[in-house]
PDB file of N, CA and C in Angstrom:
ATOM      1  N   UNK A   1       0.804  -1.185   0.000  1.00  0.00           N
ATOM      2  CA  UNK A   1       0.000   0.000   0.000  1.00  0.00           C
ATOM      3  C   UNK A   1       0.853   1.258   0.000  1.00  0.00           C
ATOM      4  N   UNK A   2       2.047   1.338  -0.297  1.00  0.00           N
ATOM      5  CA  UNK A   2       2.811   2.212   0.041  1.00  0.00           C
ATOM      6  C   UNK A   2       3.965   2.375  -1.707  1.00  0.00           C
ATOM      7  N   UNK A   3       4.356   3.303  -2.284  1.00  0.00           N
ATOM      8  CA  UNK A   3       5.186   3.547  -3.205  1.00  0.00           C
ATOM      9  C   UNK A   3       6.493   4.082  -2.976  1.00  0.00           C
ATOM     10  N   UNK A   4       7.481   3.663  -3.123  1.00  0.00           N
ATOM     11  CA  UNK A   4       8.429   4.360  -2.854  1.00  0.00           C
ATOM     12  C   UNK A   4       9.125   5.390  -3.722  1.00  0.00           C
ATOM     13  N   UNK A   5       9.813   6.480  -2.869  1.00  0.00           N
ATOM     14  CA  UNK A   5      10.221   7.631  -3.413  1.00  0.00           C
ATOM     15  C   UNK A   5      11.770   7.698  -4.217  1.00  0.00           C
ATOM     16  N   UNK A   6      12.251   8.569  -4.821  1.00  0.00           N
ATOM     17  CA  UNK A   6      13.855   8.355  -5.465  1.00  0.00           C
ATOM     18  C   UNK A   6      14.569   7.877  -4.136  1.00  0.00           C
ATOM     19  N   UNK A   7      14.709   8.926  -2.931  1.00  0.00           N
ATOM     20  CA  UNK A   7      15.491   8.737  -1.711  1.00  0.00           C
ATOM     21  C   UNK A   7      15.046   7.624  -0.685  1.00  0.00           C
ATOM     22  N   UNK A   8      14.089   6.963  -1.036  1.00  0.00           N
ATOM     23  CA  UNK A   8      14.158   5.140  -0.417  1.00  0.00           C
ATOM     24  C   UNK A   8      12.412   5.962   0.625  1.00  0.00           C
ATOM     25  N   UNK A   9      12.220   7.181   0.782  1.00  0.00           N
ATOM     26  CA  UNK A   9      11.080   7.117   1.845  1.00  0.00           C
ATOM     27  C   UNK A   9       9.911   6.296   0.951  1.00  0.00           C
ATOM     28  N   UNK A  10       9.064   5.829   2.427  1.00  0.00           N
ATOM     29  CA  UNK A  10       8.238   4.957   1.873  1.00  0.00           C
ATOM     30  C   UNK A  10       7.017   5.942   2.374  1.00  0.00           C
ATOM     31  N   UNK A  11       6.157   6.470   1.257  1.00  0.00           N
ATOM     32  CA  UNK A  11       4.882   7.468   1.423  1.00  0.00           C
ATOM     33  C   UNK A  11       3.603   6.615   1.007  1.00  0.00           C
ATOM     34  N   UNK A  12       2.168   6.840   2.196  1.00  0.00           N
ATOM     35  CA  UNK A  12       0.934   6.018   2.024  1.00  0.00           C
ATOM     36  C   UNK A  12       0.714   6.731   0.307  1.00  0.00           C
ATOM     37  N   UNK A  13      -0.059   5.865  -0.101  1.00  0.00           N
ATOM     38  CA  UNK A  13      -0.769   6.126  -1.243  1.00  0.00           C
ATOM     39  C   UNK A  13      -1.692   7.140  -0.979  1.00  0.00           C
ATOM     40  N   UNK A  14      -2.157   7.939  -1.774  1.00  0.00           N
ATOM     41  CA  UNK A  14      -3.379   9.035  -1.771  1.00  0.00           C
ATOM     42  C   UNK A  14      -4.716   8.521  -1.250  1.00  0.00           C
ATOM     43  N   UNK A  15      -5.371   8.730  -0.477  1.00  0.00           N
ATOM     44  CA  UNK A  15      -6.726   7.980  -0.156  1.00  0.00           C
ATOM     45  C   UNK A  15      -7.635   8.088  -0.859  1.00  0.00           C
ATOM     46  N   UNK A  16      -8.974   7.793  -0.643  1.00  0.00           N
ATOM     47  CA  UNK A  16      -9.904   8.153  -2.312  1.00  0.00           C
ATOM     48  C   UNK A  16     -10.372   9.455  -1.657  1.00  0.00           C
ATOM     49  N   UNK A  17     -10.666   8.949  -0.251  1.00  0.00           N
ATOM     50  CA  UNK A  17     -11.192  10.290   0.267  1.00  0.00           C
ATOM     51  C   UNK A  17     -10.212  11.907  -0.642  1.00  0.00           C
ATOM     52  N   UNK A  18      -8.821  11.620  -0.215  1.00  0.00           N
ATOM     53  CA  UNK A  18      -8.085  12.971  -0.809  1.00  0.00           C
ATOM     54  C   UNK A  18      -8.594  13.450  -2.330  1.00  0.00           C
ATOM     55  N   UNK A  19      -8.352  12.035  -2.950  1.00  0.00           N
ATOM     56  CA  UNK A  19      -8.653  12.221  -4.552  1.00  0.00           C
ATOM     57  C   UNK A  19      -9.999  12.872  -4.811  1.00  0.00           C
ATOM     58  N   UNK A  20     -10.877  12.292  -3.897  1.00  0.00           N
ATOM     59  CA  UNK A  20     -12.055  13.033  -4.191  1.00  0.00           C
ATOM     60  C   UNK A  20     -12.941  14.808  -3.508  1.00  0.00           C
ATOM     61  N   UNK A  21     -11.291  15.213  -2.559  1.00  0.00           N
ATOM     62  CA  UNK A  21     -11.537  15.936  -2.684  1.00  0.00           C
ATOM     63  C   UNK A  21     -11.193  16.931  -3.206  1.00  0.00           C
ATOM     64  N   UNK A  22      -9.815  16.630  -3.905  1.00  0.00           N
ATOM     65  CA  UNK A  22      -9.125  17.158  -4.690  1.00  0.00           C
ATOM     66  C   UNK A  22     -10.085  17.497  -6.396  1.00  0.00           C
ATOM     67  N   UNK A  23     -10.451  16.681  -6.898  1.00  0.00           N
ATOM     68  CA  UNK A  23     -11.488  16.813  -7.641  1.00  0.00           C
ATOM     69  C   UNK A  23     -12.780  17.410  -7.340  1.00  0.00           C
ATOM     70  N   UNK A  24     -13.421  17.960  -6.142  1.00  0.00           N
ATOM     71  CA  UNK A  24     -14.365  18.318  -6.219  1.00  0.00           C
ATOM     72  C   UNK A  24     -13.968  19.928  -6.219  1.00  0.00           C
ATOM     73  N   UNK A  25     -12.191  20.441  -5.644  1.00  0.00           N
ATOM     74  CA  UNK A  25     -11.758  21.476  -5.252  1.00  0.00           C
ATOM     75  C   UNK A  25     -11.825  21.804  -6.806  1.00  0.00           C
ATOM     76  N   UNK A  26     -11.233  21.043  -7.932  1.00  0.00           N
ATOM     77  CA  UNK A  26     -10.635  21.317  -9.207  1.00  0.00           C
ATOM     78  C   UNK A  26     -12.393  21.492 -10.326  1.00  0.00           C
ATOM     79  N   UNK A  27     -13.144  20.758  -9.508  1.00  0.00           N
ATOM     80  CA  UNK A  27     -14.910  21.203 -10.200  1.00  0.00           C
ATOM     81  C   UNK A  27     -15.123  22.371  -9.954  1.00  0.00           C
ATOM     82  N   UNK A  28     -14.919  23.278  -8.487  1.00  0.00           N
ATOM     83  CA  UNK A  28     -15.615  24.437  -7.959  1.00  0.00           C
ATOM     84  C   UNK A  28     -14.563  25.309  -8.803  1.00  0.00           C
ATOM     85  N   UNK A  29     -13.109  25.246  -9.180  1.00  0.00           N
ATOM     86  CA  UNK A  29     -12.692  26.033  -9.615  1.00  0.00           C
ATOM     87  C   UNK A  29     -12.787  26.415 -11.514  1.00  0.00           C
ATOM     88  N   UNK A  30     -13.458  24.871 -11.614  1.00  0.00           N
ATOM     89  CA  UNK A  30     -13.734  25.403 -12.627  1.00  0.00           C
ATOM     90  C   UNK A  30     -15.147  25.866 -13.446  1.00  0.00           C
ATOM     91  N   UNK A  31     -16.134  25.999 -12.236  1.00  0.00           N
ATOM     92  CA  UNK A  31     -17.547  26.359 -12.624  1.00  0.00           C
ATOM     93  C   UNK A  31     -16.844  28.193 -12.144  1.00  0.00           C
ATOM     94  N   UNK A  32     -16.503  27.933 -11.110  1.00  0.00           N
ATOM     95  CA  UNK A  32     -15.831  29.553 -10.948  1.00  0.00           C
ATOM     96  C   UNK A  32     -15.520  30.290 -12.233  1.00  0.00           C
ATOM     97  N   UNK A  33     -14.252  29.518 -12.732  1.00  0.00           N
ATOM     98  CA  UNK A  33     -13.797  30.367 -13.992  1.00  0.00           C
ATOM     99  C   UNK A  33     -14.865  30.684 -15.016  1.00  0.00           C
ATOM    100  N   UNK A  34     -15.640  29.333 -15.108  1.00  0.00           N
ATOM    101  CA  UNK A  34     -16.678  29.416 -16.175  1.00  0.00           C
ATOM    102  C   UNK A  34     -17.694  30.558 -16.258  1.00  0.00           C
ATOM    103  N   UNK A  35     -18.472  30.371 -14.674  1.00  0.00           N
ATOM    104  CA  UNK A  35     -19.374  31.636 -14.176  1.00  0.00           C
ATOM    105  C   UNK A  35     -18.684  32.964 -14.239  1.00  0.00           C
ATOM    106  N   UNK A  36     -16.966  32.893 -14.260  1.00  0.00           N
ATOM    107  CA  UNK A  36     -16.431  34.279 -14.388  1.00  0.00           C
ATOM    108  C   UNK A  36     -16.931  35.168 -15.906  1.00  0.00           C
ATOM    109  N   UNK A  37     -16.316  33.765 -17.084  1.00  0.00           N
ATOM    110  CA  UNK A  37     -16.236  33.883 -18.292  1.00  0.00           C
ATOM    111  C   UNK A  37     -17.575  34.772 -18.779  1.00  0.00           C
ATOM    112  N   UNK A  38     -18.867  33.837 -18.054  1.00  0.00           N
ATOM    113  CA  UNK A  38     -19.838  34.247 -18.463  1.00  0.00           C
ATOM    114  C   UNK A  38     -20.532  35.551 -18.261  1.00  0.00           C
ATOM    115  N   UNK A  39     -20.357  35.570 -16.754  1.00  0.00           N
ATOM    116  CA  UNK A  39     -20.324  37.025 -16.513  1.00  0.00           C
ATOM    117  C   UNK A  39     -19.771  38.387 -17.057  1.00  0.00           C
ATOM    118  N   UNK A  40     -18.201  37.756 -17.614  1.00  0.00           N
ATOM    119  CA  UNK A  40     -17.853  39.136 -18.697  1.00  0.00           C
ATOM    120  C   UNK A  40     -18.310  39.151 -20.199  1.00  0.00           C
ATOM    121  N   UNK A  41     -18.680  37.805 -20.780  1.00  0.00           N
ATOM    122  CA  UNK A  41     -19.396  37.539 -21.780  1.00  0.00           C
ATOM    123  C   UNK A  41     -20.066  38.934 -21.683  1.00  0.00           C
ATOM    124  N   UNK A  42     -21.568  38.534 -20.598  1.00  0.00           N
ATOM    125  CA  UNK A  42     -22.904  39.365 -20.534  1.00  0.00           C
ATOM    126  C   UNK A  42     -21.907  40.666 -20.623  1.00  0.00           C
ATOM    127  N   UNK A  43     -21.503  41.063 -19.964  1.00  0.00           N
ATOM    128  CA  UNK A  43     -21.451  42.342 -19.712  1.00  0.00           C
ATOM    129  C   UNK A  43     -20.839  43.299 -20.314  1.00  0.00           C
ATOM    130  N   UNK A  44     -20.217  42.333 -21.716  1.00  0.00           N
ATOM    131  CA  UNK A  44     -19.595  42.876 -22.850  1.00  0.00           C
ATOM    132  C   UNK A  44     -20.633  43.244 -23.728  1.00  0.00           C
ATOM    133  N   UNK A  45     -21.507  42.517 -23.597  1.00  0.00           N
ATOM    134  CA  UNK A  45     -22.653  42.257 -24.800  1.00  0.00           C
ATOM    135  C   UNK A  45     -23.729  42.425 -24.491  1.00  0.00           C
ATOM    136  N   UNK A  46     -24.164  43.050 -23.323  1.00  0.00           N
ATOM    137  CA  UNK A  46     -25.593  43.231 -22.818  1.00  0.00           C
ATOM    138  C   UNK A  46     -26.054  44.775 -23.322  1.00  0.00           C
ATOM    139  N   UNK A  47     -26.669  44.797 -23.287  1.00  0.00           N
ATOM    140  CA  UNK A  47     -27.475  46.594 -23.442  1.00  0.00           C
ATOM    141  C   UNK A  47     -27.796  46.985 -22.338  1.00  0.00           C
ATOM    142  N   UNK A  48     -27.676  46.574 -21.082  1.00  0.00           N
ATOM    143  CA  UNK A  48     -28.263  47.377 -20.048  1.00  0.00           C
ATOM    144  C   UNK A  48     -26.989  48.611 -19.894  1.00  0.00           C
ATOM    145  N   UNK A  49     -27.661  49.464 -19.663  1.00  0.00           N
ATOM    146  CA  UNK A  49     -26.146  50.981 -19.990  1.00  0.00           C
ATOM    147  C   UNK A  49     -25.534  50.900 -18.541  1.00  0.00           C
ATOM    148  N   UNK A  50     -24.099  50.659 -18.841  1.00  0.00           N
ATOM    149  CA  UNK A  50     -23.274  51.374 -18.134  1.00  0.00           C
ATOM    150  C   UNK A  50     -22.758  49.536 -17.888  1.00  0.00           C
ATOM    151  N   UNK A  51     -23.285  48.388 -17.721  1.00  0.00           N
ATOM    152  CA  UNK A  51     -22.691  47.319 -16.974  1.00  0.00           C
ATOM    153  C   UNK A  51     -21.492  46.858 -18.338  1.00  0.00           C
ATOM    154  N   UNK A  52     -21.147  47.593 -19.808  1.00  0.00           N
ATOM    155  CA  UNK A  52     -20.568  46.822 -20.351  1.00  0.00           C
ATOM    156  C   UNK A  52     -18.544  47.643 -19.433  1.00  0.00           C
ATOM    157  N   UNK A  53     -19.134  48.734 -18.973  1.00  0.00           N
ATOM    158  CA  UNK A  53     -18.090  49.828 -18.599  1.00  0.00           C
ATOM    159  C   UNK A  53     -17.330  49.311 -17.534  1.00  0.00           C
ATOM    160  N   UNK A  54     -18.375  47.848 -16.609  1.00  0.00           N
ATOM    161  CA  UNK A  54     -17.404  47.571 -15.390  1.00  0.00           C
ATOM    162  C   UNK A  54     -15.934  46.404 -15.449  1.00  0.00           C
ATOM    163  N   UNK A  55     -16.072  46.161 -17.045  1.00  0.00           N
ATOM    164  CA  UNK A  55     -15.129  45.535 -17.517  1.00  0.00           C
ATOM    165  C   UNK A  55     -14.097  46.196 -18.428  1.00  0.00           C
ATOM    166  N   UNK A  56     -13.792  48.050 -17.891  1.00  0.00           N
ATOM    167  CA  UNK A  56     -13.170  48.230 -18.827  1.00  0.00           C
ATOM    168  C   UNK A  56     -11.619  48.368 -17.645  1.00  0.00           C
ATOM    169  N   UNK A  57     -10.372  48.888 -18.377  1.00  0.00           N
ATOM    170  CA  UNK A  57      -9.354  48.813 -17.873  1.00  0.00           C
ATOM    171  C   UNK A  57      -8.944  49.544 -16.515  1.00  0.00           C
ATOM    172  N   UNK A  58      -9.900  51.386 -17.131  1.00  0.00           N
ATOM    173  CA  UNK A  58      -9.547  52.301 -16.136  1.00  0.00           C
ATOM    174  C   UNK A  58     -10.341  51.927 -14.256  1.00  0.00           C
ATOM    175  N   UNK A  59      -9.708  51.505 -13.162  1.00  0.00           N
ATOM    176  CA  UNK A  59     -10.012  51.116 -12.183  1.00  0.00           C
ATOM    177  C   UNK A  59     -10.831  52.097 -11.697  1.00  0.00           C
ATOM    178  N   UNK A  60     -10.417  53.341 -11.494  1.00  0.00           N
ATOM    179  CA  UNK A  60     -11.640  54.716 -11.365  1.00  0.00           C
ATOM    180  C   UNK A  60     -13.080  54.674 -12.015  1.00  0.00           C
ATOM    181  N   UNK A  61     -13.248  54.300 -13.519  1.00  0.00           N
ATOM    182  CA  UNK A  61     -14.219  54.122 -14.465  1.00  0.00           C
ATOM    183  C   UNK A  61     -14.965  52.380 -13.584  1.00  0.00           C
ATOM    184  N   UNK A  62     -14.471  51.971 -13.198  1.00  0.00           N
ATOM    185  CA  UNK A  62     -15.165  50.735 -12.914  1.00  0.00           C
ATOM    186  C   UNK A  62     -16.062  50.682 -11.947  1.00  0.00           C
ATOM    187  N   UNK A  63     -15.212  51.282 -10.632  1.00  0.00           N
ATOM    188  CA  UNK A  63     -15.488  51.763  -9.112  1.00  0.00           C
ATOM    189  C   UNK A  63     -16.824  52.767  -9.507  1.00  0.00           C
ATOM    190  N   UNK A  64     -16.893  53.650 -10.532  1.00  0.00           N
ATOM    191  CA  UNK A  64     -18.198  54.867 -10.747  1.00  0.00           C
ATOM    192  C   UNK A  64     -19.370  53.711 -11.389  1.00  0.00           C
ATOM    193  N   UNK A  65     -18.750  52.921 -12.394  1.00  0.00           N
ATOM    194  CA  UNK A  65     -20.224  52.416 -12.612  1.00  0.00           C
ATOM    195  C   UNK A  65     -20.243  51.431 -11.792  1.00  0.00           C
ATOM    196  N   UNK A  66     -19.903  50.741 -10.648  1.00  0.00           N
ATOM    197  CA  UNK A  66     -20.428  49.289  -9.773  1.00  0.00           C
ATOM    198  C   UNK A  66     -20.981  50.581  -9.167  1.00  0.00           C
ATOM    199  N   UNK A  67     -20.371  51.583  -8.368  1.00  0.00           N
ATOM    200  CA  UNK A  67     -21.144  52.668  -7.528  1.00  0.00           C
ATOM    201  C   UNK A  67     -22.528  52.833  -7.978  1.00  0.00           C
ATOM    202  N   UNK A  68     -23.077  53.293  -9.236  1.00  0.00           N
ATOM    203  CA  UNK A  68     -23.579  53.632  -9.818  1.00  0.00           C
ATOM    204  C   UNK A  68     -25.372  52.795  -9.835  1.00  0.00           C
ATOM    205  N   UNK A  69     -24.237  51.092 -10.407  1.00  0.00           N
ATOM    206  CA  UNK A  69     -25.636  50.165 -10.805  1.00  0.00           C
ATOM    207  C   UNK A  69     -26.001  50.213  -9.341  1.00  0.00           C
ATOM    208  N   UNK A  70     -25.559  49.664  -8.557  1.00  0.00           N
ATOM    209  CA  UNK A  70     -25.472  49.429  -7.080  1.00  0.00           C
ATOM    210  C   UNK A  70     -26.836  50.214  -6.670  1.00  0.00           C
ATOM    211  N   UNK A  71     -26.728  51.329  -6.367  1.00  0.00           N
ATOM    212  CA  UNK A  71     -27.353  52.484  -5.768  1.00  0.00           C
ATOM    213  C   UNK A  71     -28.637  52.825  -7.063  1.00  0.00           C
ATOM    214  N   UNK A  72     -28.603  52.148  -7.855  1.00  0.00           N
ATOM    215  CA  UNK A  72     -29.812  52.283  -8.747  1.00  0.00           C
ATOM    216  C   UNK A  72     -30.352  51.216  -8.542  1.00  0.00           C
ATOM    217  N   UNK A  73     -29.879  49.834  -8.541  1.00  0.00           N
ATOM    218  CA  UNK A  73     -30.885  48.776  -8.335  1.00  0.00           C
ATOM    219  C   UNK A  73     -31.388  48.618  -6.585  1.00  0.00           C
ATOM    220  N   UNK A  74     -30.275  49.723  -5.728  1.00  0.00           N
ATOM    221  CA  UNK A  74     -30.845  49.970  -4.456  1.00  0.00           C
ATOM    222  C   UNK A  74     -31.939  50.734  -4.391  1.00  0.00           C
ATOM    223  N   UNK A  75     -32.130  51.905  -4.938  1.00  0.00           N
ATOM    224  CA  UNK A  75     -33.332  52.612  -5.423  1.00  0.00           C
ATOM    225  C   UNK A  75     -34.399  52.206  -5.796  1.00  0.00           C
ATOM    226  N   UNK A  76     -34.078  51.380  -6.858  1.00  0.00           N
ATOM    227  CA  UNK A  76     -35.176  50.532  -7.930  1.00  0.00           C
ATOM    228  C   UNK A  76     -35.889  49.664  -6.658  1.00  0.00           C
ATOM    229  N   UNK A  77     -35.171  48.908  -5.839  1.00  0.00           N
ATOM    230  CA  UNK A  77     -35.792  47.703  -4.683  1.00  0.00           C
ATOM    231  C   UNK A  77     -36.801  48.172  -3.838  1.00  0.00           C
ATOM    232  N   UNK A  78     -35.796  49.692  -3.089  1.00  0.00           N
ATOM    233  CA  UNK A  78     -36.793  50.758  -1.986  1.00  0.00           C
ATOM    234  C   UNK A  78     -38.200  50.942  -2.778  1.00  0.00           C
ATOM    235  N   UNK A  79     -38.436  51.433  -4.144  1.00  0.00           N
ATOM    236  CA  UNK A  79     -39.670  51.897  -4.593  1.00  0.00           C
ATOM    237  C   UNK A  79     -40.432  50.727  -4.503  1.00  0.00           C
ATOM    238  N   UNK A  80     -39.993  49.531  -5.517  1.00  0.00           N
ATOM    239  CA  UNK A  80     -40.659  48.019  -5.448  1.00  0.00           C
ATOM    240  C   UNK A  80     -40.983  48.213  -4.014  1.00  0.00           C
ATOM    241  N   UNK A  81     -40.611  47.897  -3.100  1.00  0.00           N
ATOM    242  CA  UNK A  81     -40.520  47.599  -2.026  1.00  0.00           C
ATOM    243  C   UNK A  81     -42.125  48.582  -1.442  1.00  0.00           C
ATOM    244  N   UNK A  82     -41.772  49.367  -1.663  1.00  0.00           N
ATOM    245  CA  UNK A  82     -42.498  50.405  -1.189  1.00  0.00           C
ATOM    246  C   UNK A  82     -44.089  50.504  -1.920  1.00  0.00           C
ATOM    247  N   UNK A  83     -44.386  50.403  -3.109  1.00  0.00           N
ATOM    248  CA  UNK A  83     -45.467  50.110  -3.966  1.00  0.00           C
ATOM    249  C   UNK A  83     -46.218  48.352  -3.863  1.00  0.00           C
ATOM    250  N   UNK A  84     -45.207  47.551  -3.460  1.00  0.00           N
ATOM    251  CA  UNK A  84     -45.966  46.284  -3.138  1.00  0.00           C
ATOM    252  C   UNK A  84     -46.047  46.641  -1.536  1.00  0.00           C
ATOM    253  N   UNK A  85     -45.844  47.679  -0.611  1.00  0.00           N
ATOM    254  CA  UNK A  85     -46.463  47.643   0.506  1.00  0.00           C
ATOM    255  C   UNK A  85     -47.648  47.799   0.394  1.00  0.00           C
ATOM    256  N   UNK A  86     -47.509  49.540  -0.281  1.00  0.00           N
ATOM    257  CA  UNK A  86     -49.275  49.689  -0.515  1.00  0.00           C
ATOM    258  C   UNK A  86     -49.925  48.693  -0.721  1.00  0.00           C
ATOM    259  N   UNK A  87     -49.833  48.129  -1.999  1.00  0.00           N
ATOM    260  CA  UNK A  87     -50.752  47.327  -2.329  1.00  0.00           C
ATOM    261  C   UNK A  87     -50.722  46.085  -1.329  1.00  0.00           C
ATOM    262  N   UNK A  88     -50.577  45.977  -0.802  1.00  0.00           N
ATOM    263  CA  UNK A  88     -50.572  44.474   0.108  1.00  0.00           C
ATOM    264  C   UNK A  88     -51.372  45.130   1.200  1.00  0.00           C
ATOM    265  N   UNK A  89     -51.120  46.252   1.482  1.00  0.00           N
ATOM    266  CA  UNK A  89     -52.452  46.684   2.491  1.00  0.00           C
ATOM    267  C   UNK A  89     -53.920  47.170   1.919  1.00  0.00           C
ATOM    268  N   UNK A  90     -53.780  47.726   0.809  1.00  0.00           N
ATOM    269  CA  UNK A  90     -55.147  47.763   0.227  1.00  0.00           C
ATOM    270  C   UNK A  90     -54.848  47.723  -1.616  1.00  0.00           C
ATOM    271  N   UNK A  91     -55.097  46.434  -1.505  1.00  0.00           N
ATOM    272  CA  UNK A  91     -55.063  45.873  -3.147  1.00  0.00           C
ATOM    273  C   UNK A  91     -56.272  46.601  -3.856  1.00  0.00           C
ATOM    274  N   UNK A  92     -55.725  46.994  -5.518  1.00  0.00           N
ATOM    275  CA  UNK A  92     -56.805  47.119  -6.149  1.00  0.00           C
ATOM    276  C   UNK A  92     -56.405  46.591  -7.658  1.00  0.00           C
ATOM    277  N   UNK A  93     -57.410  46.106  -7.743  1.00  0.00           N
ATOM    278  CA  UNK A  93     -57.722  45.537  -9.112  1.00  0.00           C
ATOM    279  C   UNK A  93     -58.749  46.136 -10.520  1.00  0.00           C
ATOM    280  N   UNK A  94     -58.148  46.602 -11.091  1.00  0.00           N
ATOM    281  CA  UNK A  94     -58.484  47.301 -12.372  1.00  0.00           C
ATOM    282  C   UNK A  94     -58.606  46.177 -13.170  1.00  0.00           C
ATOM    283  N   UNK A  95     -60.136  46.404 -13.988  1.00  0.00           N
ATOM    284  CA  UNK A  95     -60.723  45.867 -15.170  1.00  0.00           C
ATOM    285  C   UNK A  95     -61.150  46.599 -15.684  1.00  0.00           C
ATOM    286  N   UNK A  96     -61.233  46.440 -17.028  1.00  0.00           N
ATOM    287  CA  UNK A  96     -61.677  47.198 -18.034  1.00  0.00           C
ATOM    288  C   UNK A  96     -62.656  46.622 -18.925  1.00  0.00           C
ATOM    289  N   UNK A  97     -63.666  47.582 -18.767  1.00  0.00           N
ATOM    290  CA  UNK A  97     -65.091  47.180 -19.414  1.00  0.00           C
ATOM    291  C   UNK A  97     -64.901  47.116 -20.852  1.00  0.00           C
ATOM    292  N   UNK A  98     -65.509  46.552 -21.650  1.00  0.00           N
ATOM    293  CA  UNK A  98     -65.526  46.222 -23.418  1.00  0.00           C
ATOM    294  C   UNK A  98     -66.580  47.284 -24.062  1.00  0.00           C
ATOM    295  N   UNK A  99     -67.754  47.384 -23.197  1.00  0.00           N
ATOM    296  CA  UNK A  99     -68.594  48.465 -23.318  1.00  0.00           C
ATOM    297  C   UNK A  99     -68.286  49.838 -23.513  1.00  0.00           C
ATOM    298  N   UNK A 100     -68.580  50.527 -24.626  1.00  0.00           N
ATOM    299  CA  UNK A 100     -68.470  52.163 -24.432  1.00  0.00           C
ATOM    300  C   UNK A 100     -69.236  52.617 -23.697  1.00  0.00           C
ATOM    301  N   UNK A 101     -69.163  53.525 -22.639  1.00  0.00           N
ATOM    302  CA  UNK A 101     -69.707  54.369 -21.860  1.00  0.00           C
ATOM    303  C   UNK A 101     -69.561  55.564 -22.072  1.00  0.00           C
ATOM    304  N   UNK A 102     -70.945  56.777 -22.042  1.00  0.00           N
ATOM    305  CA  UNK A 102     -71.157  57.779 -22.288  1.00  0.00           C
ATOM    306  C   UNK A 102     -70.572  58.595 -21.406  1.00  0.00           C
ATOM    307  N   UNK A 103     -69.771  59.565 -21.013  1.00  0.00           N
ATOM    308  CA  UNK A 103     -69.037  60.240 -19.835  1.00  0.00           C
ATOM    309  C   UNK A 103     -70.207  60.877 -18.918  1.00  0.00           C
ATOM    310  N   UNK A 104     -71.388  61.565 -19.572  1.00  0.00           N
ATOM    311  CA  UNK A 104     -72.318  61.948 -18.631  1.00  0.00           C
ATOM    312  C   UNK A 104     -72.727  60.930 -18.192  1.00  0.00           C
ATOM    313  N   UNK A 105     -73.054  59.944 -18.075  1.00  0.00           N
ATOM    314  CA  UNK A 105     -73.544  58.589 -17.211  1.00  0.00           C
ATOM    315  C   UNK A 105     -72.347  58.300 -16.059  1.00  0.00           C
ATOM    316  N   UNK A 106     -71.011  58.596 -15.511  1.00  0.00           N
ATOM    317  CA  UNK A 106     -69.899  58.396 -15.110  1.00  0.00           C
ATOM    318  C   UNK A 106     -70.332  59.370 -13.733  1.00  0.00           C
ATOM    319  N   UNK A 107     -70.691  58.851 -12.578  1.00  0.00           N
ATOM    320  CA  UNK A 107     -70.804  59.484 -11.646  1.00  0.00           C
ATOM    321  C   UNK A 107     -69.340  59.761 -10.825  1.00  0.00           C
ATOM    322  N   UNK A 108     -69.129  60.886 -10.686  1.00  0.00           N
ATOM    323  CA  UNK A 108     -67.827  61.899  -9.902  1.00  0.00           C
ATOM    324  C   UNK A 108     -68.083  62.136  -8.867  1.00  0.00           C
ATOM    325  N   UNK A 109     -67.519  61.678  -7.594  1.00  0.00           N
ATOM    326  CA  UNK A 109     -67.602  61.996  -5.889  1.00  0.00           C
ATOM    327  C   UNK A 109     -66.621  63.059  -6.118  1.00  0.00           C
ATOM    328  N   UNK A 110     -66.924  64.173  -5.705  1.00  0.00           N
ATOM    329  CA  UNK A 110     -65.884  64.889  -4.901  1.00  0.00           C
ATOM    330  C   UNK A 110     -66.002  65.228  -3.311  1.00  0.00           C
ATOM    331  N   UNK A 111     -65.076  64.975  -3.131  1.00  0.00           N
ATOM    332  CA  UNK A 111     -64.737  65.181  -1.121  1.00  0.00           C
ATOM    333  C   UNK A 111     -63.784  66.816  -1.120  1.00  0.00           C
ATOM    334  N   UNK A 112     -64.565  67.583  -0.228  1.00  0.00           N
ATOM    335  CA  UNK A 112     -64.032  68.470  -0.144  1.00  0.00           C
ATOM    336  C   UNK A 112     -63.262  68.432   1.196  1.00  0.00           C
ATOM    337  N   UNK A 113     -62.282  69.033   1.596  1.00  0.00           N
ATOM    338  CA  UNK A 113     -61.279  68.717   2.776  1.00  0.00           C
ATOM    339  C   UNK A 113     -60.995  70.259   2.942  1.00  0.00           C
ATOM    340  N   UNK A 114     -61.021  70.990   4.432  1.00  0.00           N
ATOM    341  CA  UNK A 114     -60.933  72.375   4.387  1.00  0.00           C
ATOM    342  C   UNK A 114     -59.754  71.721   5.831  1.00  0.00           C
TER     343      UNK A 114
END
């Protein structure tokens, strides 16, 4: 169970356990690279403005647009966020009739507030 080395030491063989984790280390690194690849793929070739810029050379230019998307899709979340509150406390549902309706038939509440 043992192989020997040029200088006579006698070293255990690799276990499967090692081998297999050595291979699962050499899988994660290479879905890594892959998911890297792909990621600069998109972002060479996407149209959303500004994400093809975070792959360019100048390190200043990169840092402004990650700043940039960042704090816009942080924005973008707060409003979502904020418009599915409303509605989750008082839902409304719009349908639209097929019927033409005459506008004088369209009864108007007004609430006056002093």
């Amino acid at each position: 169970m043992a192989h020997d080395i040029e200088n006579g030491i006698k070293l255990p063989e690799p276990s499967c356990e090692t081998e297999r984790a050595s291979k699962r280390s050499q899988a994660r690194a290479r879905r890594r690279l892959l998911l890297s690849e792909l990621c600069v793929d998109f972002s060479e070739n996407t149209t959303l403005h500004g994400l093809k810029y975070v792959n360019e050379k100048s390190t200043l230019e990169k840092i402004f647009w990650l700043v940039t998307i960042a704090v816009s899709v942080a924005c973008c979340s707060y409003l979502i966020r904020n418009v599915f509150a409303k509605w989750w406390d008082s839902p409304v549902i719009v349908a639209f009739n097929k019927e033409m309706v005459h506008v004088g038939s369209v009864r108007i509440v007004y609430i006056e507030t002093f």
